[in-house]
C-alpha atoms as a PDB file:
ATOM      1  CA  UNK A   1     -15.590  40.903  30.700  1.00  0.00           C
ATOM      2  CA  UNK A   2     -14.480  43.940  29.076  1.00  0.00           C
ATOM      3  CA  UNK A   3     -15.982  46.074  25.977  1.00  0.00           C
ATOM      4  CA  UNK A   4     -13.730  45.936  22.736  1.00  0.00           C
ATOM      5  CA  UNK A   5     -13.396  49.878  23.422  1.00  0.00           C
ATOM      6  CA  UNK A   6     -11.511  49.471  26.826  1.00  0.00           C
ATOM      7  CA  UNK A   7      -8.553  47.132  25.628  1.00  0.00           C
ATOM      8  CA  UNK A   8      -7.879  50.019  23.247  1.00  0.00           C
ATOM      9  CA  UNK A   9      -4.365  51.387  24.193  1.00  0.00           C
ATOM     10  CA  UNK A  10      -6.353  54.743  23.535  1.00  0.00           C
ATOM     11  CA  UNK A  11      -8.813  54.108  25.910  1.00  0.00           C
ATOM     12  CA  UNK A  12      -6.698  53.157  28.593  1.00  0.00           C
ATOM     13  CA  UNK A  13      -4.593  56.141  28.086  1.00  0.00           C
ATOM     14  CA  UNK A  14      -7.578  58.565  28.580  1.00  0.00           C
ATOM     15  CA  UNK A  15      -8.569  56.805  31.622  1.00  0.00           C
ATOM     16  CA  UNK A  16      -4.570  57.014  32.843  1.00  0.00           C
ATOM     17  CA  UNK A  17      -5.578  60.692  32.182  1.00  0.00           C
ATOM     18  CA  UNK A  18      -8.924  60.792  33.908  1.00  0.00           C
ATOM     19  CA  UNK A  19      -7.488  59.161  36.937  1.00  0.00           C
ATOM     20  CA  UNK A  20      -4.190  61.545  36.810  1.00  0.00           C
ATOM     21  CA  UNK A  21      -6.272  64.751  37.012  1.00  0.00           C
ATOM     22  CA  UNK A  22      -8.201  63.465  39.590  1.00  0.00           C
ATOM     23  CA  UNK A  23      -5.254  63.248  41.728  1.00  0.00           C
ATOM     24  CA  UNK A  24      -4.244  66.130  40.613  1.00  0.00           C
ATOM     25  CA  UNK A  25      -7.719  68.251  41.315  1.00  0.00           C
ATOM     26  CA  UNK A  26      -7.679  66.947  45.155  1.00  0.00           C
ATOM     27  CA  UNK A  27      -3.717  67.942  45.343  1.00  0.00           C
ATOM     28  CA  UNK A  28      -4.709  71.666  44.453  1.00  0.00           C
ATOM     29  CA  UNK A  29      -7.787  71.383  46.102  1.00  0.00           C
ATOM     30  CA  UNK A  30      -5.445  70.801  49.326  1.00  0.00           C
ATOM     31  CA  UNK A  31      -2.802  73.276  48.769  1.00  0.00           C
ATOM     32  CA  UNK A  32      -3.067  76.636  50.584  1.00  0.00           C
ATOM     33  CA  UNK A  33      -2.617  79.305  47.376  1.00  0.00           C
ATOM     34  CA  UNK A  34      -2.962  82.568  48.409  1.00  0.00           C
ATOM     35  CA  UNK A  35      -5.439  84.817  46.769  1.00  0.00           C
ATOM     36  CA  UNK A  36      -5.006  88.431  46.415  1.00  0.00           C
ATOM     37  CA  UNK A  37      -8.884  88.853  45.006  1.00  0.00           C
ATOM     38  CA  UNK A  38     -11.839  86.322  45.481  1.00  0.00           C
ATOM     39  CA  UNK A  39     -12.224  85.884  42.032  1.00  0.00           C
ATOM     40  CA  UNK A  40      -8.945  84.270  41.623  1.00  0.00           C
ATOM     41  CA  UNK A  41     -10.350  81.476  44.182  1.00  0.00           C
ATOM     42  CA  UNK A  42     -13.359  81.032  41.859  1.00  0.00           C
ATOM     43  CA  UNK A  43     -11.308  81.060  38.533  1.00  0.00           C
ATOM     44  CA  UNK A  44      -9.496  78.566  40.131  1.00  0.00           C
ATOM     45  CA  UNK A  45     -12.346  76.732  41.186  1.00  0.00           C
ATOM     46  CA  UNK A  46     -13.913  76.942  37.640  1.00  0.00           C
ATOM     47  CA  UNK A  47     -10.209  75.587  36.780  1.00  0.00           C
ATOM     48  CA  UNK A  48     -10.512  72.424  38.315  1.00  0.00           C
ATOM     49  CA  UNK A  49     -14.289  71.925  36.861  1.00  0.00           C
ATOM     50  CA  UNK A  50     -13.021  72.683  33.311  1.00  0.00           C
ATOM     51  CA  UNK A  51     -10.239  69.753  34.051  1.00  0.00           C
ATOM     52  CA  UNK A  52     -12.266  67.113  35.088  1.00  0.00           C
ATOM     53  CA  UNK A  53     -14.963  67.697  32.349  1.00  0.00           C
ATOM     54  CA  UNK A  54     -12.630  67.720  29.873  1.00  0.00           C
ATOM     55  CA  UNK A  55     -10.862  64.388  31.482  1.00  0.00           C
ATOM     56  CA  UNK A  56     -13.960  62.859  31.454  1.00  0.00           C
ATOM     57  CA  UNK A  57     -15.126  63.735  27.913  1.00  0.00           C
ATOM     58  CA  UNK A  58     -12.045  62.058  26.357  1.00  0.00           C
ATOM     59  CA  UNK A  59     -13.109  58.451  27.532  1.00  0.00           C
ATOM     60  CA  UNK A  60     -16.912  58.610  26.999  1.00  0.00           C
ATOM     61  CA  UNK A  61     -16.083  59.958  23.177  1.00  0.00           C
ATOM     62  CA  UNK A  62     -13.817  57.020  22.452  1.00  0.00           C
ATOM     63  CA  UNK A  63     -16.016  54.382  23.889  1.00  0.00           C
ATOM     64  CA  UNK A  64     -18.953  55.881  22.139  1.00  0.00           C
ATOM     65  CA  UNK A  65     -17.200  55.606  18.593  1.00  0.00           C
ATOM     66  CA  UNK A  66     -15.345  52.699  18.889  1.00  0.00           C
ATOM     67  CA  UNK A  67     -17.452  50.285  17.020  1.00  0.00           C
ATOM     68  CA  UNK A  68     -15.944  49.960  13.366  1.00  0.00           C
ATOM     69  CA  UNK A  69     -19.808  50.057  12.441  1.00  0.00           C
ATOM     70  CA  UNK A  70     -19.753  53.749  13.383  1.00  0.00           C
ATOM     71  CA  UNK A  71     -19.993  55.601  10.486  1.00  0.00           C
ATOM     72  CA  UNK A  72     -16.982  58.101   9.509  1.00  0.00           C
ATOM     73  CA  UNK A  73     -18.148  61.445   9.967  1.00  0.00           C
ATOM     74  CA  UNK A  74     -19.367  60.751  13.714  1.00  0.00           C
ATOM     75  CA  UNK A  75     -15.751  59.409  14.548  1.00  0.00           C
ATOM     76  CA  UNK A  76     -14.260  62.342  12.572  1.00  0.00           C
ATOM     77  CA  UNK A  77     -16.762  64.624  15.118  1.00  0.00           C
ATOM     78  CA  UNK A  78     -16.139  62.800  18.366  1.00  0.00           C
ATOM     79  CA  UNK A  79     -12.074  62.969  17.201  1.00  0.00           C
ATOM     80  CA  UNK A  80     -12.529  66.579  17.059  1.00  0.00           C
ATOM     81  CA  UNK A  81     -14.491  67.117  20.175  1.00  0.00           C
ATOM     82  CA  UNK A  82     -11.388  64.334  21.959  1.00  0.00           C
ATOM     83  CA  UNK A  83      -9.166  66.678  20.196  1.00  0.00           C
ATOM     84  CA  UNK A  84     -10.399  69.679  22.108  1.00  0.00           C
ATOM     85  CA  UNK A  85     -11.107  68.598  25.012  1.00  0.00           C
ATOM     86  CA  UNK A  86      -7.247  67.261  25.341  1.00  0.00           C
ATOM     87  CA  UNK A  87      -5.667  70.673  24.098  1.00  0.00           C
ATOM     88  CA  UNK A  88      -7.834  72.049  26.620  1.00  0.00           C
ATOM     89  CA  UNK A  89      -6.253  69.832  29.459  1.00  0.00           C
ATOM     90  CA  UNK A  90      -3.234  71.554  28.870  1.00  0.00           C
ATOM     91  CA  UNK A  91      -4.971  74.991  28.419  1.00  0.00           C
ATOM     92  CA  UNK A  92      -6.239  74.023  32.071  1.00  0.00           C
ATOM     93  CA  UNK A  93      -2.880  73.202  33.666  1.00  0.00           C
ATOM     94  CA  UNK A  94      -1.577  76.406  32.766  1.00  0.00           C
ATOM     95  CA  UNK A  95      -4.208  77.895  34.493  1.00  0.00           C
ATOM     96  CA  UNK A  96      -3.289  76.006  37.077  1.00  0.00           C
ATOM     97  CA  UNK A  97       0.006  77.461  37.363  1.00  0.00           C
ATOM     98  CA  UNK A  98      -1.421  81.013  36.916  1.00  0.00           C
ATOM     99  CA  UNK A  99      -3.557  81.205  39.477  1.00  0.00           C
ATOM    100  CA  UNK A 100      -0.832  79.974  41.972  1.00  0.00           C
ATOM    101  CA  UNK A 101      -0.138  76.163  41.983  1.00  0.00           C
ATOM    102  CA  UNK A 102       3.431  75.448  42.423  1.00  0.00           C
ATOM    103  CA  UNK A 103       3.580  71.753  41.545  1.00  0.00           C
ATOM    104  CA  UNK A 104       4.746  71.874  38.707  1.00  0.00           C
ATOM    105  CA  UNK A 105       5.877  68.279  38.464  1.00  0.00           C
ATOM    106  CA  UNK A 106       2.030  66.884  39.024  1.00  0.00           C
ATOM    107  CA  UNK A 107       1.644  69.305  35.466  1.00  0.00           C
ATOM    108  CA  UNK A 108       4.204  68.282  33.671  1.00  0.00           C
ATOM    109  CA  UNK A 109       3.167  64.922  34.143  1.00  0.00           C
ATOM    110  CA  UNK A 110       0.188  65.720  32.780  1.00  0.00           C
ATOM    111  CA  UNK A 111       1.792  67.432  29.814  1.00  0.00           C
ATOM    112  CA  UNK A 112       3.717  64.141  29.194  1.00  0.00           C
ATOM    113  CA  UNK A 113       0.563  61.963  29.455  1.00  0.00           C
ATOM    114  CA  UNK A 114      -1.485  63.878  26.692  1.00  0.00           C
ATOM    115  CA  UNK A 115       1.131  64.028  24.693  1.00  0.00           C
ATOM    116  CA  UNK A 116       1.652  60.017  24.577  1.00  0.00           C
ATOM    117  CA  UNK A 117      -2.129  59.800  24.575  1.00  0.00           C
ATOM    118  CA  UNK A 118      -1.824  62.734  21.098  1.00  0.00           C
ATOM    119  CA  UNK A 119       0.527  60.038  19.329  1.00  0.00           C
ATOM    120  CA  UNK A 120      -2.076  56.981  20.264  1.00  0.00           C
ATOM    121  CA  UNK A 121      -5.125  59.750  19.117  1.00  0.00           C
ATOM    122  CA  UNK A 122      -3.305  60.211  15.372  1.00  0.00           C
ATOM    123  CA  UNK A 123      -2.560  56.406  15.205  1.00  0.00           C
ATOM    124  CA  UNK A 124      -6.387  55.848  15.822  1.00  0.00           C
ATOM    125  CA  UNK A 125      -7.482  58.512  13.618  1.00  0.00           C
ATOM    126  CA  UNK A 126      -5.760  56.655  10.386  1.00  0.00           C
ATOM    127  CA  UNK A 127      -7.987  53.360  11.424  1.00  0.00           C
ATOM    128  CA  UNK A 128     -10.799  55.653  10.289  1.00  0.00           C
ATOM    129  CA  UNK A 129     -12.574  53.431   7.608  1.00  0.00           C
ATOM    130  CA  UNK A 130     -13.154  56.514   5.095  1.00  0.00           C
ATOM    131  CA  UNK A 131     -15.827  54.200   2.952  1.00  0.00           C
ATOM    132  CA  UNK A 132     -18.141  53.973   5.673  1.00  0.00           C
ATOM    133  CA  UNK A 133     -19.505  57.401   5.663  1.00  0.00           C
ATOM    134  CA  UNK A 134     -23.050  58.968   5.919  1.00  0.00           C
ATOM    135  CA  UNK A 135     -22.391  62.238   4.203  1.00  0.00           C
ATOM    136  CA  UNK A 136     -22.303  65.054   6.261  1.00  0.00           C
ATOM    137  CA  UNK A 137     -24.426  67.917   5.050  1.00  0.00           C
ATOM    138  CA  UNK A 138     -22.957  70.687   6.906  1.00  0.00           C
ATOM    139  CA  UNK A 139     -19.731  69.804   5.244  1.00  0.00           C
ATOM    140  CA  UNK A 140     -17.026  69.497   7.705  1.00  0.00           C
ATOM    141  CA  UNK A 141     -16.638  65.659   8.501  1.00  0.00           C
ATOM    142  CA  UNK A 142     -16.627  64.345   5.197  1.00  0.00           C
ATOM    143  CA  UNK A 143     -13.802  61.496   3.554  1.00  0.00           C
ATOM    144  CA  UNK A 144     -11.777  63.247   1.429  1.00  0.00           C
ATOM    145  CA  UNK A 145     -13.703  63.807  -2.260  1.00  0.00           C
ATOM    146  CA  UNK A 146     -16.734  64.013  -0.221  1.00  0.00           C
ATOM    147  CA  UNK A 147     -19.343  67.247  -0.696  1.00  0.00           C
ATOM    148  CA  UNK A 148     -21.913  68.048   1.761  1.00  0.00           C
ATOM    149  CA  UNK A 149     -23.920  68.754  -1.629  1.00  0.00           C
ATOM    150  CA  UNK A 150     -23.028  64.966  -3.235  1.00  0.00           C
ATOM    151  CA  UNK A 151     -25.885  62.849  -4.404  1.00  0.00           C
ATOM    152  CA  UNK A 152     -26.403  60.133  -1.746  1.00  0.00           C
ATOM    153  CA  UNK A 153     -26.966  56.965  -4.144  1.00  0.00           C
ATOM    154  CA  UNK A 154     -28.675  55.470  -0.693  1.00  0.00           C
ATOM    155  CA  UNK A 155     -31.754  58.026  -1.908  1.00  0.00           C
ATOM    156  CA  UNK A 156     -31.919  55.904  -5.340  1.00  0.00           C
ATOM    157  CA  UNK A 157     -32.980  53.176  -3.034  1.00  0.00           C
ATOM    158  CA  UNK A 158     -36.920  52.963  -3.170  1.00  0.00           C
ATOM    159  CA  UNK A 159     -38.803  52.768   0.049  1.00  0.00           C
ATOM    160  CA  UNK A 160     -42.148  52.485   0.852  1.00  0.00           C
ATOM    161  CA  UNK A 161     -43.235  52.723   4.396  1.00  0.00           C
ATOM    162  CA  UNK A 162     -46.291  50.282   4.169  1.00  0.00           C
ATOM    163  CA  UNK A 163     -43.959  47.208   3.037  1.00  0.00           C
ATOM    164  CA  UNK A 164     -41.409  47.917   5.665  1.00  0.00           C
ATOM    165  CA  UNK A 165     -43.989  46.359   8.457  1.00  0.00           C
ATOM    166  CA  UNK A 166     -45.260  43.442   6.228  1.00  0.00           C
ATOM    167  CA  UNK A 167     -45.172  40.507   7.571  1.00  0.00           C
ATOM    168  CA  UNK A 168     -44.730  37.828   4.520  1.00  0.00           C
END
């Protein structure tokens, strides 16, 4: 049976992704480029890590905030880090290209993919239940009207440690 989070269209896109660059890693992996310097064939190399880890970090953020219990500044943070690590699959690509790979096809797919899977991101981002929020006290992934110096009216709420265990 499968998980809520991988019948999202989002999710399936980002594994569409994660499959596509694997595909795509073992094509350059067995293409003959020609290096002038050795440090081209380890940029490269570092390339093709940098792709995968960012094709794999796009999945495991979505399934990890998928939950509509999950409060909004950790899905605002794990939309940033999905966010970056897709820009970065492009960034990656044109690496790609610079360091010699002439498929340019297999990259433009690629291109095309994120770009789909950008329009499904923004889509998902809206669902974002803003009211559901822990408030973020470094100040960046707050709802709107929310200060990383707001009272939190969840510290008006009196707790006492020794009831929390009793057993009545």
């Amino acid at each position: 049976m499968k998980e809520d989070w991988e019948k999202l269209p989002l999710f399936q896109k980002a594994e569409d992704i994660l499959n596509l660059v694997e595909h795509l890693v073992k094509a350059v992996e067995q293409t003959d480029i020609e290096f002038k310097k050795e440090i081209e064939a380890e940029m490269l190399q570092n390339n093709l890590h940098y792709l995968r880890k960012n094709a794999m970090i796009i999945p495991a953020k979505i399934a990890s905030v998928a939950s509509e219990d999950t409060p909004y500044d950790l899905k605002m943070e794990n939309a940033t880090i999905i966010r970056k690590a897709a820009r970065e699959l492009i960034t990656d690509a044109r690496g790609l290209q610079m360091h010699g790979y002439k498929d340019e096809e297999y990259l433009d797919l690629l291109r095309n993919e994120i770009d789909e899977f950008r329009i499904l991101f923004a889509e998902w981002v809206k669902t974002f239940d803003i009211w559901n929020y822990i408030i973020d006290r470094w100040g960046l992934f707050n709802p709107p009207g929310i200060n990383y110096d707001d009272h939190d009216p969840d510290d008006d709420i009196p707790f006492n440690q020794d009831n929390f265990f009793d057993e009545d």
